[in-house]
Every structure is written in C-alpha cells, then in structure tokens.
PDB file of N, CA and C in Angstrom:
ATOM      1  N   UNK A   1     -60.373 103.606 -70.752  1.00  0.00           N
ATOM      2  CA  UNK A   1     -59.054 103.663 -70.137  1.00  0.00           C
ATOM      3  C   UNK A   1     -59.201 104.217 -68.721  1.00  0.00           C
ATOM      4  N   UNK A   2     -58.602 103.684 -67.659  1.00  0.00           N
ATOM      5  CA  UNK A   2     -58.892 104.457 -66.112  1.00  0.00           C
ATOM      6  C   UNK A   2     -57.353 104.614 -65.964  1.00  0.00           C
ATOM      7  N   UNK A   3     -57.471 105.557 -65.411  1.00  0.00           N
ATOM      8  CA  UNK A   3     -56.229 106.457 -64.510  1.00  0.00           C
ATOM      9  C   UNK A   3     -55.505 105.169 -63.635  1.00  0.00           C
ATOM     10  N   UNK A   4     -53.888 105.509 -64.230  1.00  0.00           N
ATOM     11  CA  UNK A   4     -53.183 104.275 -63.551  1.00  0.00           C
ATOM     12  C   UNK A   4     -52.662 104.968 -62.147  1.00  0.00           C
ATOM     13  N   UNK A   5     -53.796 104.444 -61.240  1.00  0.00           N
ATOM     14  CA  UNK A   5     -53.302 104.909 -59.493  1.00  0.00           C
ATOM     15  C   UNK A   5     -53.043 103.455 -58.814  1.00  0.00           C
ATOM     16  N   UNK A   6     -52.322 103.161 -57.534  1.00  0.00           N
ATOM     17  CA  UNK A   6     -52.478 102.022 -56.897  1.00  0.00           C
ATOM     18  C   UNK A   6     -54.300 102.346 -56.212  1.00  0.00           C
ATOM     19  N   UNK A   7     -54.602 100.742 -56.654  1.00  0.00           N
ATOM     20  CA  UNK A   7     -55.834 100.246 -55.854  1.00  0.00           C
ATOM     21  C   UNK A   7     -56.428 100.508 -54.200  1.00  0.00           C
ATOM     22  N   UNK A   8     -54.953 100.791 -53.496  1.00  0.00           N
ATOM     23  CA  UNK A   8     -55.049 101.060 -52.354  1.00  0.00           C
ATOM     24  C   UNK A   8     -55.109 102.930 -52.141  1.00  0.00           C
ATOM     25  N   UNK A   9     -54.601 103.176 -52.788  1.00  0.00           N
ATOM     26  CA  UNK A   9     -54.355 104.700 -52.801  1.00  0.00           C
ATOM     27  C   UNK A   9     -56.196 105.143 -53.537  1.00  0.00           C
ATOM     28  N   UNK A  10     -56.505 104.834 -54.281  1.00  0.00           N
ATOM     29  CA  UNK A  10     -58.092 104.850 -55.133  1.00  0.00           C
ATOM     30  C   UNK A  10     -59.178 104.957 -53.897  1.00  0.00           C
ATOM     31  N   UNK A  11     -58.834 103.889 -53.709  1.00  0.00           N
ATOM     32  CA  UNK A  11     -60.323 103.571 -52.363  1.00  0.00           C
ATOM     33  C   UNK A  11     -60.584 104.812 -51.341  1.00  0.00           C
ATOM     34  N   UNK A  12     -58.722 105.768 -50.861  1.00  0.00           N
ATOM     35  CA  UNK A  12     -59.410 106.554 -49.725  1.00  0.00           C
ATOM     36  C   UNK A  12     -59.456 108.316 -50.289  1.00  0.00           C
ATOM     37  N   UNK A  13     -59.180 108.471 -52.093  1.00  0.00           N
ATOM     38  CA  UNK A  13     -59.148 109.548 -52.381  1.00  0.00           C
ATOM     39  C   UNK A  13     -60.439 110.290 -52.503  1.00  0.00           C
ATOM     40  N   UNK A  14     -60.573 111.270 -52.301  1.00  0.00           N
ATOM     41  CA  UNK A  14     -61.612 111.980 -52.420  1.00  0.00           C
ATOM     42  C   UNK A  14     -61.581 113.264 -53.015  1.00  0.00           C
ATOM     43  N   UNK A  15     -62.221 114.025 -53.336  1.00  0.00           N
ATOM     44  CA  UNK A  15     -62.165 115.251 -53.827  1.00  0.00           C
ATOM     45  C   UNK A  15     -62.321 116.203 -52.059  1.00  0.00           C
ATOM     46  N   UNK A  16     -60.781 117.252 -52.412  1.00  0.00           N
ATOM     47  CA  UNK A  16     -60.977 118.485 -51.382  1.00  0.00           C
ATOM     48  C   UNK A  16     -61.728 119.284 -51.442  1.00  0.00           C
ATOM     49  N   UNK A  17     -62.941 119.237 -52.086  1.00  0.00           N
ATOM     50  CA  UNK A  17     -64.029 120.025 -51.810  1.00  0.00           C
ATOM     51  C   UNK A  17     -64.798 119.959 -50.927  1.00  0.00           C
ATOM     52  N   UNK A  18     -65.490 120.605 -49.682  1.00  0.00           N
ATOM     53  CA  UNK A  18     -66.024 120.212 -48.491  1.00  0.00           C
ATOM     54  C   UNK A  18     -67.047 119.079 -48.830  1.00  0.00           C
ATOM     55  N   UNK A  19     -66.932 118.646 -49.675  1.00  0.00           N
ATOM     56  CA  UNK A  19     -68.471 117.535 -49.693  1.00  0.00           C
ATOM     57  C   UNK A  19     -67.965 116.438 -49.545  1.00  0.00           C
ATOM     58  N   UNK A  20     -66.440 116.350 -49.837  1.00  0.00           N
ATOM     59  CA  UNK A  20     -65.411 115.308 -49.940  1.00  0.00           C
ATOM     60  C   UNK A  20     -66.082 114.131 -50.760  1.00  0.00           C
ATOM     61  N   UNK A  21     -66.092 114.488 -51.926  1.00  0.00           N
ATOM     62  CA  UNK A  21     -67.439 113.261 -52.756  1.00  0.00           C
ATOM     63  C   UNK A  21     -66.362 112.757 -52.993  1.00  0.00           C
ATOM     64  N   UNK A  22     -66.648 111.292 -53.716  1.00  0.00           N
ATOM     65  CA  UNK A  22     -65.613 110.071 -54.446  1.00  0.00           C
ATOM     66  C   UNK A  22     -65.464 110.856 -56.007  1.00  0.00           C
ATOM     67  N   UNK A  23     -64.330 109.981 -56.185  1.00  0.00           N
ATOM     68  CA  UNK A  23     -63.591 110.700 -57.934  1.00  0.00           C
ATOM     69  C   UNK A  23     -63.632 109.689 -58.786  1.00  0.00           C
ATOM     70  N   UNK A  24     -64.052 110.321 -60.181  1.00  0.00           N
ATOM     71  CA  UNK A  24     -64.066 109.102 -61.133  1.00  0.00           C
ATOM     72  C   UNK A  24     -63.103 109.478 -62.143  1.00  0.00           C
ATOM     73  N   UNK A  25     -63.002 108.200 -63.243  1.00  0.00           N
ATOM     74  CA  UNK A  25     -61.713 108.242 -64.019  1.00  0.00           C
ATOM     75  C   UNK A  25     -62.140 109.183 -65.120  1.00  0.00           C
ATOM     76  N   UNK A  26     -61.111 110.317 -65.547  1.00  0.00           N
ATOM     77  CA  UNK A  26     -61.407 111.169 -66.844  1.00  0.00           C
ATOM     78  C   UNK A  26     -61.969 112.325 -66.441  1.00  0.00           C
ATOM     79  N   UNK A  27     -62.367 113.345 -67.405  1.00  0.00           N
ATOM     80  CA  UNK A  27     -63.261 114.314 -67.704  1.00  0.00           C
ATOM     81  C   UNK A  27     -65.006 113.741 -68.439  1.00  0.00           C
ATOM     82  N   UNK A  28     -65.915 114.641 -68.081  1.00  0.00           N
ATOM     83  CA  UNK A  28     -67.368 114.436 -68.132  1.00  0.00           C
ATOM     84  C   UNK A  28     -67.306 114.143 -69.980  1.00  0.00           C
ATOM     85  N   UNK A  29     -66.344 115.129 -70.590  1.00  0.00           N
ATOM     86  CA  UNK A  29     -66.658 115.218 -71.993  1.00  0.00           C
ATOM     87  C   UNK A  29     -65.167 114.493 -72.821  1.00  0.00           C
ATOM     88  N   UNK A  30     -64.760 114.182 -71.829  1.00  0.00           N
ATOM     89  CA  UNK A  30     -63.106 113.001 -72.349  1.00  0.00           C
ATOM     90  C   UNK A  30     -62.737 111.777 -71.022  1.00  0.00           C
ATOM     91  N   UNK A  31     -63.738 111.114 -71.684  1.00  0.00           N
ATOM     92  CA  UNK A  31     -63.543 109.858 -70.621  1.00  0.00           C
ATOM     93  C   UNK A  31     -62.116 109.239 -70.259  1.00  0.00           C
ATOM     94  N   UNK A  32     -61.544 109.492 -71.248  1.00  0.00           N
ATOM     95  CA  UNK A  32     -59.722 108.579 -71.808  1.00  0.00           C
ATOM     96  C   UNK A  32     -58.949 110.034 -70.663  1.00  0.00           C
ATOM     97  N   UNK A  33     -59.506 111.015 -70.626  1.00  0.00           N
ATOM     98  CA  UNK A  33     -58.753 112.100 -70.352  1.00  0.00           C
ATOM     99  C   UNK A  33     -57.875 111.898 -68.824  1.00  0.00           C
ATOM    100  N   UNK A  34     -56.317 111.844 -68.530  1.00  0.00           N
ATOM    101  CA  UNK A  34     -55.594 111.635 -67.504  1.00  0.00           C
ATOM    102  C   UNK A  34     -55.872 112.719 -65.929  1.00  0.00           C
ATOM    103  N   UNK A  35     -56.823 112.599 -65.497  1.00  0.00           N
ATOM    104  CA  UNK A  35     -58.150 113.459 -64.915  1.00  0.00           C
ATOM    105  C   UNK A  35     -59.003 112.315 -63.814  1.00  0.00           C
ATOM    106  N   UNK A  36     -59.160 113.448 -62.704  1.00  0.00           N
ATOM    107  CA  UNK A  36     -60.189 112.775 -62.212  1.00  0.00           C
ATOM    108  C   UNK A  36     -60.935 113.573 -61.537  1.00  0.00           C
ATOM    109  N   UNK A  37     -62.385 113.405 -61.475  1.00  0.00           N
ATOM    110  CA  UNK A  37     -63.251 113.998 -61.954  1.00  0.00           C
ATOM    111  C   UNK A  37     -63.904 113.937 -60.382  1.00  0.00           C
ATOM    112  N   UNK A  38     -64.919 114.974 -60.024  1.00  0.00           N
ATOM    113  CA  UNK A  38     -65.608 115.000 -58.325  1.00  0.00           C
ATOM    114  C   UNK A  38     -66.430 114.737 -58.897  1.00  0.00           C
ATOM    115  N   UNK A  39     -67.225 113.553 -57.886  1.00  0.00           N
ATOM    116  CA  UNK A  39     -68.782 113.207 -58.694  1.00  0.00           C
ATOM    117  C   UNK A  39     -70.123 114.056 -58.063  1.00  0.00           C
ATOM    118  N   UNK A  40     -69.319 115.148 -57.073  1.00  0.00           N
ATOM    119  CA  UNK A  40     -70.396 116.355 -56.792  1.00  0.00           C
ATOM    120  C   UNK A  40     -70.085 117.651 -57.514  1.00  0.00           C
ATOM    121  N   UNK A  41     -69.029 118.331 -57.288  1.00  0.00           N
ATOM    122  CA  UNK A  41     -68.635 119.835 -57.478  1.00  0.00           C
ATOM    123  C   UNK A  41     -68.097 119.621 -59.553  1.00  0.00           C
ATOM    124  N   UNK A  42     -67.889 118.286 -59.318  1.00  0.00           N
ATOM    125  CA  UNK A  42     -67.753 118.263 -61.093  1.00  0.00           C
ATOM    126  C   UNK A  42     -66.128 118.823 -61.512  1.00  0.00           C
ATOM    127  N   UNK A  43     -65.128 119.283 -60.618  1.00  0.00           N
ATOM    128  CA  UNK A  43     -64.276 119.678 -60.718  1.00  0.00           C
ATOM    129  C   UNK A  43     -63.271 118.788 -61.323  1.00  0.00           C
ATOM    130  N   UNK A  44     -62.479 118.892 -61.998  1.00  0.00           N
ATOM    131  CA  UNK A  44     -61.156 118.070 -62.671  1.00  0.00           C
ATOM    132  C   UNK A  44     -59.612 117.656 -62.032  1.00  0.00           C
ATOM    133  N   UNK A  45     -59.235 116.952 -61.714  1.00  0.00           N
ATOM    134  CA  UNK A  45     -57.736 117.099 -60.874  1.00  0.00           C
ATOM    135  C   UNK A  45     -56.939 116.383 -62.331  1.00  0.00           C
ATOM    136  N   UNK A  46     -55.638 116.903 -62.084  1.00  0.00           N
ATOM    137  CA  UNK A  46     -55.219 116.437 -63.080  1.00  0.00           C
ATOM    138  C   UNK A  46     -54.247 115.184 -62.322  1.00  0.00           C
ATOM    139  N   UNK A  47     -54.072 114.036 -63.135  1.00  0.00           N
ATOM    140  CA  UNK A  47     -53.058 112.760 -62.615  1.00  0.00           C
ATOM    141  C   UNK A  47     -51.280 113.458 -63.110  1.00  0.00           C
ATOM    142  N   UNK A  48     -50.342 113.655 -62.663  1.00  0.00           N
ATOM    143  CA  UNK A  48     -49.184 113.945 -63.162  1.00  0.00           C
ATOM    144  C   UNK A  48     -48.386 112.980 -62.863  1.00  0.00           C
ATOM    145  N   UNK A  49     -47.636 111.608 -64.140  1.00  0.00           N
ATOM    146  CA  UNK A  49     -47.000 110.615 -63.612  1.00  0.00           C
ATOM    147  C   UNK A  49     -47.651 110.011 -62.770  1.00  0.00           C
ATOM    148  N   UNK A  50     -48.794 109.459 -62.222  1.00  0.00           N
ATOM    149  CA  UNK A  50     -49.414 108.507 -61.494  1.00  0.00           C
ATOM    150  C   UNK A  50     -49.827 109.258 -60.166  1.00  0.00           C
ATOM    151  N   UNK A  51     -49.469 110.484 -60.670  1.00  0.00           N
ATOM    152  CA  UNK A  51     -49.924 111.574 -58.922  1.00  0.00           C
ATOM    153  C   UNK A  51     -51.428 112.113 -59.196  1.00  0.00           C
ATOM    154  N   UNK A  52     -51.949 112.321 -58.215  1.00  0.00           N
ATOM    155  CA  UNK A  52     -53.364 112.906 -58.691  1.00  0.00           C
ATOM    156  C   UNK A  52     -52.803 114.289 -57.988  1.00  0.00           C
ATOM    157  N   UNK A  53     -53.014 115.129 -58.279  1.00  0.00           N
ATOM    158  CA  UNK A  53     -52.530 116.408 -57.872  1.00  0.00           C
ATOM    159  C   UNK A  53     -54.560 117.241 -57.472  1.00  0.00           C
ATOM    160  N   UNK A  54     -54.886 116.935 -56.326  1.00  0.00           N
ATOM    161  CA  UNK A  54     -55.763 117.253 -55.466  1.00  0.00           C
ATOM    162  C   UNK A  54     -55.885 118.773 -54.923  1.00  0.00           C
ATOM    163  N   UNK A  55     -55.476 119.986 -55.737  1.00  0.00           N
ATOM    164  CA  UNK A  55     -55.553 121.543 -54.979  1.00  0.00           C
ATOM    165  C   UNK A  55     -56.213 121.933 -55.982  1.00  0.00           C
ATOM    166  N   UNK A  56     -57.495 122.750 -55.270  1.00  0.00           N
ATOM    167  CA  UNK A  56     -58.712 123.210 -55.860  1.00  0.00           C
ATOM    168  C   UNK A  56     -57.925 124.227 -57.066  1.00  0.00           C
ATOM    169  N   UNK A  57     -56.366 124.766 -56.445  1.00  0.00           N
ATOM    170  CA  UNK A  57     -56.152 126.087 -57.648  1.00  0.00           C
ATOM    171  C   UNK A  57     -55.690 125.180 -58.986  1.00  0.00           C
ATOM    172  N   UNK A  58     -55.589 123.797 -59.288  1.00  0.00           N
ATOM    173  CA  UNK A  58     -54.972 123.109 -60.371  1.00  0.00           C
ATOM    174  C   UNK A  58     -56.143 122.545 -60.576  1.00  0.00           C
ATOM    175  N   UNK A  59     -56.866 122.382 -60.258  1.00  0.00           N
ATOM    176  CA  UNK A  59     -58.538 121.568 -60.700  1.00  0.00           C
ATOM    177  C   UNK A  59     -58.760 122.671 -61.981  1.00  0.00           C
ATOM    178  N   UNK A  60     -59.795 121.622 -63.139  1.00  0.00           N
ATOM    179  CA  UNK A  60     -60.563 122.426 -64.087  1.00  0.00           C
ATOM    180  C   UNK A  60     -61.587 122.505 -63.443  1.00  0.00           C
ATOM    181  N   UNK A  61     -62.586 123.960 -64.164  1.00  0.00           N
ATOM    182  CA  UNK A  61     -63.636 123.830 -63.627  1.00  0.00           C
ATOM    183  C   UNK A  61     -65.076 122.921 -64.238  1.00  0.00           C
ATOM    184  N   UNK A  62     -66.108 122.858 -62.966  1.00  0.00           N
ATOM    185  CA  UNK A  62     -67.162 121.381 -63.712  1.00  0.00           C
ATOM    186  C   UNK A  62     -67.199 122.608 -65.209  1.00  0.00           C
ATOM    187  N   UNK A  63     -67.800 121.097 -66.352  1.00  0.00           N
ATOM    188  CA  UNK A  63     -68.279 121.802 -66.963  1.00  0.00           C
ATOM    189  C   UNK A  63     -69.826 122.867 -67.429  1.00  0.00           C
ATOM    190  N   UNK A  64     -69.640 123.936 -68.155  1.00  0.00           N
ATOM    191  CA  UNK A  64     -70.921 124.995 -67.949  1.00  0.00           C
ATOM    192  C   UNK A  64     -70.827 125.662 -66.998  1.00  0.00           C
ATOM    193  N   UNK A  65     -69.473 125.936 -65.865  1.00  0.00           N
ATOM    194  CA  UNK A  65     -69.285 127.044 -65.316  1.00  0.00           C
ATOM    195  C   UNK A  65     -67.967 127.602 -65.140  1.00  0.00           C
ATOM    196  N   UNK A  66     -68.080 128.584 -65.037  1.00  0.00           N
ATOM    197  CA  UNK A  66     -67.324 129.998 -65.474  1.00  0.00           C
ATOM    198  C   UNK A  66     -65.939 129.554 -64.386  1.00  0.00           C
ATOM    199  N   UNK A  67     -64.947 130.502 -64.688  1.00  0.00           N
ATOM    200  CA  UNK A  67     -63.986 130.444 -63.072  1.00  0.00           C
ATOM    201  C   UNK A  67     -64.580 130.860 -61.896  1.00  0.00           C
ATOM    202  N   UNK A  68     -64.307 130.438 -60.811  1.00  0.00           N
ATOM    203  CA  UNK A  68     -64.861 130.730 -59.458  1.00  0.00           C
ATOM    204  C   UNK A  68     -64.400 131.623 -58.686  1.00  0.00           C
ATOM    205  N   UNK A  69     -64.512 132.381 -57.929  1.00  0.00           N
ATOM    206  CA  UNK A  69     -64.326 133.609 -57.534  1.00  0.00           C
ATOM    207  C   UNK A  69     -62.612 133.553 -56.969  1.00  0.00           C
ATOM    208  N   UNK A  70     -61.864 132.690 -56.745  1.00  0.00           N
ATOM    209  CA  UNK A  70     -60.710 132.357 -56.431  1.00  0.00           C
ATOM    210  C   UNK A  70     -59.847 131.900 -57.735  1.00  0.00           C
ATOM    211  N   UNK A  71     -60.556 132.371 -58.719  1.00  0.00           N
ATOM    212  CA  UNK A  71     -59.859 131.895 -59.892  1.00  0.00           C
ATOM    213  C   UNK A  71     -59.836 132.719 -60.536  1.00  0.00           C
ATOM    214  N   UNK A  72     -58.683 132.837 -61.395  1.00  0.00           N
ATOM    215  CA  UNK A  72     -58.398 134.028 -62.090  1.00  0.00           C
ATOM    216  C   UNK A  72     -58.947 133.972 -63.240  1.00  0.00           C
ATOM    217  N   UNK A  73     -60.141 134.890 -63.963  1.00  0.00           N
ATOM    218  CA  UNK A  73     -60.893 134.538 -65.228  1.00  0.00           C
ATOM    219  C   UNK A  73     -59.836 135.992 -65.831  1.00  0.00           C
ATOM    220  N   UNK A  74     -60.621 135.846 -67.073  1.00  0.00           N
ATOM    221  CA  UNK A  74     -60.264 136.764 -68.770  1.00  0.00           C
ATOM    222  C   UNK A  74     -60.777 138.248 -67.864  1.00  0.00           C
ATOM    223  N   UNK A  75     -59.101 138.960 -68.503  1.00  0.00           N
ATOM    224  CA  UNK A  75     -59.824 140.013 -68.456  1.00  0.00           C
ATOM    225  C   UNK A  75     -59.800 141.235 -67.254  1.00  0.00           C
TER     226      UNK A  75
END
C-alpha cells in the first residue's frame, strides 16, 4: 500500500533533516503504515488526511534509537 500524496507534490518532498534525503512509503517495520520514512536519518513523518506533516518534533524516531536530545524521553 503507498501513501495517497499527489504525484507532483511526491517528487519534490524531502525529509527536513539537513541531509534532505528522499522519503519512502511506511515505517521500516510496517510497510502498510500511513508514514513516511527518511531514507538517511530513518525518521518517520506521519501522513494526516493526505498531509505529510514534515517537523522533526512529530517525526518517530529511526528505529534502535532512543529520543534525541530535543525530545522529550521517560522520566
């Protein structure tokens, strides 16, 4: 299943992480998942209604690492 975005809107998104890598459809461990994924930093954006919502503080983190120092962990 891929994330329902327009075709034109797809081609110039990127992940706001300074590496600005390209995004793929889903999570690493839920392919179907309404998500799109940095194919460097590994980070998650979530799609809301056909929006990709692109701010590092709503991203999951890649998986196998912890919250990032701008993120509020346990505790």
């Amino acid at each position: 299943m891929t994330v329902a975005i327009d075709p034109r809107l797809r081609e110039i998104l990127v992940c706001p992480c300074p590496r600005h890598a390209p995004l793929r459809d889903g999570l690493p461990d839920d392919p179907d998942a309404e998500y799109l994924s940095c194919t460097s930093c590994g980070r998650g954006f979530p799609v809301r209604e056909g929006i990709p919502v692109l701010l590092l503080e709503e991203a999951l983190p890649a998986p196998g690492t912890g919250p990032t120092p701008d993120e509020p962990g346990e505790g």
